[in-house]
Structures are given as structure tokens and as C-alpha cells.
N, C-alpha and C. Protein backbone atom coordinates (compact mmCIF):
# COMPACT_ATOMS: atom_id res chain seq x y z
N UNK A 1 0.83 -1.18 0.00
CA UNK A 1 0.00 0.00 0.00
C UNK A 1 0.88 1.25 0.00
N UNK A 2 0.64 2.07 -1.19
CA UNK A 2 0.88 3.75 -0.85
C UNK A 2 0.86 4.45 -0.09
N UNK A 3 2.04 4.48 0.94
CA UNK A 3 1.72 6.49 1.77
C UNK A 3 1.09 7.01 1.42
N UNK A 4 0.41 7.97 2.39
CA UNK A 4 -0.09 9.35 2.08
C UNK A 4 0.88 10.22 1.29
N UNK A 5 1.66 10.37 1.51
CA UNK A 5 3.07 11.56 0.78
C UNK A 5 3.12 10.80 -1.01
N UNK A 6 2.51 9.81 -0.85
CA UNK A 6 3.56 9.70 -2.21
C UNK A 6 1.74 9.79 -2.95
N UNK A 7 1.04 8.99 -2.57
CA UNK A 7 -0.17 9.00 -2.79
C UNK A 7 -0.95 11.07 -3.56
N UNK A 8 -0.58 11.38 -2.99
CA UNK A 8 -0.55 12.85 -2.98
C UNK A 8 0.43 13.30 -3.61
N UNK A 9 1.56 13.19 -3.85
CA UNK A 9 2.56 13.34 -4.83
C UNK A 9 1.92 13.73 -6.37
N UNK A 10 1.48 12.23 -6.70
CA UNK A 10 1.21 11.57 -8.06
C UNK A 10 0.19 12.54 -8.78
N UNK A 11 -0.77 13.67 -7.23
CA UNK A 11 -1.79 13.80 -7.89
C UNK A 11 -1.81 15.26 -7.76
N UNK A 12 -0.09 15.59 -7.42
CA UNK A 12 0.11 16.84 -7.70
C UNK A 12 0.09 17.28 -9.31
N UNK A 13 0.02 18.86 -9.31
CA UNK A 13 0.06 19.15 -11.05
C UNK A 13 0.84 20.74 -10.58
N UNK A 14 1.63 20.50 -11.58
CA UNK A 14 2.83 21.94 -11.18
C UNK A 14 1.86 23.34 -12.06
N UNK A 15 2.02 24.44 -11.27
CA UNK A 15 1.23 25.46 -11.60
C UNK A 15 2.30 26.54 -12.09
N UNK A 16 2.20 27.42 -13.07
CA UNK A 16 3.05 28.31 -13.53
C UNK A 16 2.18 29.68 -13.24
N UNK A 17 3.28 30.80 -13.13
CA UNK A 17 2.88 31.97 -12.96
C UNK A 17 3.12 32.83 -13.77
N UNK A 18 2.62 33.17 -14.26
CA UNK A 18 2.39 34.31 -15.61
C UNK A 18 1.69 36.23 -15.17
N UNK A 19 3.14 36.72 -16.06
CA UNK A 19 2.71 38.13 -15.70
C UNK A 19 2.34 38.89 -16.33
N UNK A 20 1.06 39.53 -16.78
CA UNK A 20 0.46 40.68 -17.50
C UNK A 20 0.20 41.56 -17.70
N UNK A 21 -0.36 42.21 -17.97
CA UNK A 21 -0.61 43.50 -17.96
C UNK A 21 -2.22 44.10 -17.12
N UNK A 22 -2.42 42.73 -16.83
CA UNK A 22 -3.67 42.89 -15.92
C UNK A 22 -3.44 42.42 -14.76
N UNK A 23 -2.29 42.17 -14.10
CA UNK A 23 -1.32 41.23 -12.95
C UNK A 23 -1.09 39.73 -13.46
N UNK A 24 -0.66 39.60 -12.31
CA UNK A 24 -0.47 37.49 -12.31
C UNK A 24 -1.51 36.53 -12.86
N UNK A 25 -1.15 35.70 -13.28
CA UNK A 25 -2.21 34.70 -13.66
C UNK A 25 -1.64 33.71 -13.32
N UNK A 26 -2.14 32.60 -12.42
CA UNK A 26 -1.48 31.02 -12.38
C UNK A 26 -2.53 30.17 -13.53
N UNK A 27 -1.52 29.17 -14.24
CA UNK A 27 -1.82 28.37 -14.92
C UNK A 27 -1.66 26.73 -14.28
N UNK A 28 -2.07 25.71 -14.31
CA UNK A 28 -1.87 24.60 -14.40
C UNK A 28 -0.83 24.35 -15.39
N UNK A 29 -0.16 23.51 -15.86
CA UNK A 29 1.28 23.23 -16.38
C UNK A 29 0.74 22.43 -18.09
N UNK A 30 -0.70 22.11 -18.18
CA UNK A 30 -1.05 21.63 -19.32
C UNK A 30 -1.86 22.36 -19.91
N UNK A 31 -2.42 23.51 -19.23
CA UNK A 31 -3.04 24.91 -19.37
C UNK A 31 -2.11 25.77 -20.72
N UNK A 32 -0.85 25.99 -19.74
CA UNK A 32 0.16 26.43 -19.88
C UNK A 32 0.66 26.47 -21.73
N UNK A 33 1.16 24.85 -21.79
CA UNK A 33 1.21 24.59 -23.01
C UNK A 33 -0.25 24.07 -23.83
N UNK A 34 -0.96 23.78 -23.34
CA UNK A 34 -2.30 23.95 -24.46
C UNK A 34 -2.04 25.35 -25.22
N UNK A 35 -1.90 26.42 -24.59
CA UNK A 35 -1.82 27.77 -25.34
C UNK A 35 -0.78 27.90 -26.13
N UNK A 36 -0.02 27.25 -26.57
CA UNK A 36 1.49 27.08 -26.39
C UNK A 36 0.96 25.39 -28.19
N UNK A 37 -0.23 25.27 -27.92
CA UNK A 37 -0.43 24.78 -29.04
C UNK A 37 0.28 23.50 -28.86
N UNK A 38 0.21 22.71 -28.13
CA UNK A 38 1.13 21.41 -27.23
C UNK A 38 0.14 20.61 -26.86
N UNK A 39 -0.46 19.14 -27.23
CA UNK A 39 -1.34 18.55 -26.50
C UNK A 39 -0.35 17.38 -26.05
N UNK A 40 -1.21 16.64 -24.86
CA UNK A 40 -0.28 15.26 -24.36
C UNK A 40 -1.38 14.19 -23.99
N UNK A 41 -0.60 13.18 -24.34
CA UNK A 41 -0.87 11.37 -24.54
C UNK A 41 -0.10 10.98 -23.36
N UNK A 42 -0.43 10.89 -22.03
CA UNK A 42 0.57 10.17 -21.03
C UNK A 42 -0.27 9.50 -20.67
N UNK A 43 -0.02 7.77 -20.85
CA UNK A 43 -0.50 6.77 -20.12
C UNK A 43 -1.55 5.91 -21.10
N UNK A 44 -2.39 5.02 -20.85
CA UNK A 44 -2.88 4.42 -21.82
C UNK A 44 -4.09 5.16 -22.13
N UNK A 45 -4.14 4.61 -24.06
CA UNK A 45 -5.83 5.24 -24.58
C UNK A 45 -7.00 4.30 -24.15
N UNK A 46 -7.47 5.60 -23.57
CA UNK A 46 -8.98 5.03 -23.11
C UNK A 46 -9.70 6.00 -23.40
N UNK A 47 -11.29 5.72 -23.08
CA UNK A 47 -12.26 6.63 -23.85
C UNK A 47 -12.19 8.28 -22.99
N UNK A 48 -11.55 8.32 -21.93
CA UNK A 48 -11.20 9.46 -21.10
C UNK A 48 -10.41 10.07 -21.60
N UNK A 49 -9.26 9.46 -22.05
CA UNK A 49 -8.01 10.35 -22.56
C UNK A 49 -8.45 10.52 -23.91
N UNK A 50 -9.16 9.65 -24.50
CA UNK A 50 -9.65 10.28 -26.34
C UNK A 50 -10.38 11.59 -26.26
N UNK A 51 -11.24 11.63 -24.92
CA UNK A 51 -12.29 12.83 -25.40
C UNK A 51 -11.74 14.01 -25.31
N UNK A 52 -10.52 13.92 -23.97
CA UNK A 52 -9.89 15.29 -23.73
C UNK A 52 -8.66 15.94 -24.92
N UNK A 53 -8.15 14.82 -25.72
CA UNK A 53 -7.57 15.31 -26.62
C UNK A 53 -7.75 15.27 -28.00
N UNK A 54 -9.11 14.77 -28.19
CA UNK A 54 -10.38 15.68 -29.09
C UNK A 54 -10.74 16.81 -28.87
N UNK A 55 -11.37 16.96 -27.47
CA UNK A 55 -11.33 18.28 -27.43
C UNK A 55 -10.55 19.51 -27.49
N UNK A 56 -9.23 19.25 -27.30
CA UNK A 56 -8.43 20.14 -26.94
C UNK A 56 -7.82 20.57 -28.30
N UNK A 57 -8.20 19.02 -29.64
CA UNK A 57 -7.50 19.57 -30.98
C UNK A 57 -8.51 20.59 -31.59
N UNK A 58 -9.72 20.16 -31.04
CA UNK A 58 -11.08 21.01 -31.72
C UNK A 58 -11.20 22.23 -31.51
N UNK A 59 -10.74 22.25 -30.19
CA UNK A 59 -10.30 23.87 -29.56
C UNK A 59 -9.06 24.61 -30.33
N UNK A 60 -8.26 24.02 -30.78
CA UNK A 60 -7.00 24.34 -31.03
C UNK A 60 -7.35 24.63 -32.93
N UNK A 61 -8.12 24.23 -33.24
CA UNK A 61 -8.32 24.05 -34.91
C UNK A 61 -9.94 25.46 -34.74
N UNK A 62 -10.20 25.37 -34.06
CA UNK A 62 -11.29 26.97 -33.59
C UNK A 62 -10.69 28.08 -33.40
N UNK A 63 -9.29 28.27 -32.61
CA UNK A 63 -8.20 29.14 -32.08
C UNK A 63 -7.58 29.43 -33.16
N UNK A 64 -7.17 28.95 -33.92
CA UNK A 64 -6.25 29.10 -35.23
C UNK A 64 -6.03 27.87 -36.15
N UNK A 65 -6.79 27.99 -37.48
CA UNK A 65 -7.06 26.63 -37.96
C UNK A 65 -5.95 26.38 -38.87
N UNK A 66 -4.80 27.61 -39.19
CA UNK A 66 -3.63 27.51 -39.72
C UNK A 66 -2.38 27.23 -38.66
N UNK A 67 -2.38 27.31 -37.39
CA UNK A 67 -1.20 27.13 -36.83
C UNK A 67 -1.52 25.78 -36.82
N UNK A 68 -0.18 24.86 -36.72
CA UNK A 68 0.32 23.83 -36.23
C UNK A 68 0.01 23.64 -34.56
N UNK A 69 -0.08 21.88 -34.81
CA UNK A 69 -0.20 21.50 -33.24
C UNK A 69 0.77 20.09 -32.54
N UNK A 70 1.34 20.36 -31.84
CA UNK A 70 2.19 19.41 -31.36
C UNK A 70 1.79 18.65 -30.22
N UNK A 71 1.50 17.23 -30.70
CA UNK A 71 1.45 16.57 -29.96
C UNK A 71 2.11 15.33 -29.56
N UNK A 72 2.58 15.27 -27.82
CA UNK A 72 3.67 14.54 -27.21
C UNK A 72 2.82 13.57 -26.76
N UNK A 73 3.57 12.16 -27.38
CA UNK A 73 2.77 10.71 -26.95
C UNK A 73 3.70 9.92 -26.27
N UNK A 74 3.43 9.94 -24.43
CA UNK A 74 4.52 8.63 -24.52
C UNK A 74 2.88 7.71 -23.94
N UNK A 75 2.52 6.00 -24.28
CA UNK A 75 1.37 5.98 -24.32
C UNK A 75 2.01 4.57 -24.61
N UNK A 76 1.50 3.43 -23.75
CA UNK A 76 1.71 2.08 -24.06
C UNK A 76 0.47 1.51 -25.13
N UNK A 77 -0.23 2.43 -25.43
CA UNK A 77 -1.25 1.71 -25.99
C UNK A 77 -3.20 1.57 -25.85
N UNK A 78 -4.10 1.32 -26.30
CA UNK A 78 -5.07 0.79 -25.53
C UNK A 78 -6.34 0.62 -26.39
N UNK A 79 -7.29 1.01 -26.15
CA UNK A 79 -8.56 0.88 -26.83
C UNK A 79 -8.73 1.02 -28.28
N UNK A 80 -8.86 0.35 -29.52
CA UNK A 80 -8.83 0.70 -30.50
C UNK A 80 -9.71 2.03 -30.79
N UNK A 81 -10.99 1.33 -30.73
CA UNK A 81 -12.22 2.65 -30.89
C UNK A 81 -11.53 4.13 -30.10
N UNK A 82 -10.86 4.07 -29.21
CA UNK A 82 -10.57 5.61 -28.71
C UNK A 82 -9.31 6.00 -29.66
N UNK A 83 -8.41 5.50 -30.00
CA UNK A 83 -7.63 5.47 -30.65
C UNK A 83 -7.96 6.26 -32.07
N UNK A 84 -8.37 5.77 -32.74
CA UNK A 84 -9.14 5.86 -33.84
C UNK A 84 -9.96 7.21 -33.81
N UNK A 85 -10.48 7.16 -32.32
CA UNK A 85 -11.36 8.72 -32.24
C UNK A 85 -10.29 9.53 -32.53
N UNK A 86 -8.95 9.67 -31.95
CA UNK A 86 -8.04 10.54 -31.69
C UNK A 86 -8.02 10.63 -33.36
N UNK A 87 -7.42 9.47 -34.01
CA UNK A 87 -7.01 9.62 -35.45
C UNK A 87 -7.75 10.64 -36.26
N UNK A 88 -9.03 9.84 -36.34
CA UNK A 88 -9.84 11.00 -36.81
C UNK A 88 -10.12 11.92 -36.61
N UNK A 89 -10.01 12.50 -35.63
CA UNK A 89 -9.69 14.00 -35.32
C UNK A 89 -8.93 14.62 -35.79
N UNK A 90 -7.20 14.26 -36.00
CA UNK A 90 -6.18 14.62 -36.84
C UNK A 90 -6.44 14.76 -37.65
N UNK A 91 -6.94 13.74 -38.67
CA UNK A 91 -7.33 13.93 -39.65
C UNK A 91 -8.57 14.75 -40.27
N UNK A 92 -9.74 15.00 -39.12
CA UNK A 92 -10.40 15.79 -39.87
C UNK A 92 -9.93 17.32 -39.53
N UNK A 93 -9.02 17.66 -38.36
CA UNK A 93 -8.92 19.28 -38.35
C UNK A 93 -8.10 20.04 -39.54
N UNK A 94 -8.22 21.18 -39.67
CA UNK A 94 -7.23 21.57 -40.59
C UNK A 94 -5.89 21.98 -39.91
N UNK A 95 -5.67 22.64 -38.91
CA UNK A 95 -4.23 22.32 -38.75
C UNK A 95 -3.38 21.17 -38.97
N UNK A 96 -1.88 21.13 -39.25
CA UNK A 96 -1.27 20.19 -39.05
C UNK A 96 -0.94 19.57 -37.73
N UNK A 97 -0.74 18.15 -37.51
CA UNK A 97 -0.59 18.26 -35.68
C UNK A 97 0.93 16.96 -36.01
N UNK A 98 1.81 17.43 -35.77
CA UNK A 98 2.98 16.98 -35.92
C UNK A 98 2.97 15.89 -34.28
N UNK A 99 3.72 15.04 -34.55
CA UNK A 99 3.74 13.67 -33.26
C UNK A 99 5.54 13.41 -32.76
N UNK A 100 4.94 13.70 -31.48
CA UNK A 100 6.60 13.49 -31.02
C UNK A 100 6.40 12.34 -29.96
N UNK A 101 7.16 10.89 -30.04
CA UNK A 101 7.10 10.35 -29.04
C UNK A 101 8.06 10.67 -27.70
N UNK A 102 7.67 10.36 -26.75
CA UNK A 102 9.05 10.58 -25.54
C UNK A 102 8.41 9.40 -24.69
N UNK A 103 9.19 8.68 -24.75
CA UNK A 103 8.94 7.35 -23.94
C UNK A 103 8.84 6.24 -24.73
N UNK A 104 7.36 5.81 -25.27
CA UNK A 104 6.92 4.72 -26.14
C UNK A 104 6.01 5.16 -27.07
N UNK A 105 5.53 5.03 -27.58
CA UNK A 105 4.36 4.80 -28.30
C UNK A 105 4.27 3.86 -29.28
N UNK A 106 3.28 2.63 -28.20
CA UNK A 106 2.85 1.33 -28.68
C UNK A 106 1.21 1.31 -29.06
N UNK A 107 1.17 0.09 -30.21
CA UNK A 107 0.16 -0.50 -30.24
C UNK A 107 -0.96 1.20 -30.65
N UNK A 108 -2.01 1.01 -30.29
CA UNK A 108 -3.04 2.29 -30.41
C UNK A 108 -2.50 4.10 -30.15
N UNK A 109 -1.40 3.90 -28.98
CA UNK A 109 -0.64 4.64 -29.10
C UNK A 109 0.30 5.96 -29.54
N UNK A 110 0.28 4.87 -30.89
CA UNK A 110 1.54 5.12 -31.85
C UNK A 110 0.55 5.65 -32.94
């Protein structure tokens, strides 16, 4: 069984601070680079992780349907059907969304 300390660790998310012209703004760290035109694949595809990075390309192809979008997969793999959701998404937005692995990208993944 997991500590409390580490348990709580895992389910930390690092926050960035950003300065404007209207003061500070804290971001969440995937906030951060979403704007930054950056989506991420960490851990296996399931129908949870398909919807959020559907959404986030749909958002990103609404925001600017000519910029480019980078997305980082490290991802052992998983559900075909979610998989496939993701694909088609790529494929139907008009931005380009360029794929960088860091880690693996297996199986559905990839």
C-alpha cells in the first residue's frame, strides 16, 4: 500500500505563474502549453483520454485553424475505438498536428 506523501505526490500538477498586464495569472502546467499549441498522450488510450484530446484539438483548430499543433505521446497503448477517435480527429482538423514520441508509443498509441 501507498503512503499518504507519495499518494498525494502523483496527484500533484505543477502550476506556472504568468505576468500581465492585468497582474499574475497562475496556470496549471497543461493549461500552460495547451496555449502554447502542445497537447499530451501520457499513459494508456482510453475513452477518457480520447475525449480530452479531441477536445483540446477542436479547440485548437477553432483558435487558429492555420497554426500547427504538437502533440507529445509517450502511451503504451489501448482501446482501438478511442484510438481511432483521436485519429480522426487529426485527420479531420485543418491544422497540421505533428507527433513526437518521448517514452513509447505502442500499439493504439503510436
Amino acid at each position: 500500500m501507498k503512503d499518504k506523501i507519495e499518494e498525494n505526490m502523483n496527484n500533484l500538477i505543477p502550476m506556472v505563474v504568468e505576468q500581465t498586464n492585468r497582474g499574475e495569472r497562475a496556470y496549471d502546467i497543461y493549461s500552460r502549453l495547451l496555449k502554447e499549441r502542445i497537447v499530451f498522450l501520457v499513459g494508456p488510450v482510453n475513452d477518457h483520454a480520447a475525449t480530452l484530446i479531441t477536445a483540446q484539438l477542436l479547440f485548437l483548430e477553432s483558435e487558429n485553424p492555420k497554426k500547427e499543433i504538437s502533440f507529445y505521446i509517450n502511451s503504451p497503448g489501448g482501446l482501438v475505438t478511442s484510438g481511432l477517435g483521436i485519429y480522426d480527429t487529426m485527420q479531420y482538423i485543418k491544422p497540421a498536428v505533428s507527433t513526437l514520441c518521448i517514452g513509447q508509443a505502442s500499439s493504439m498509441g503510436s
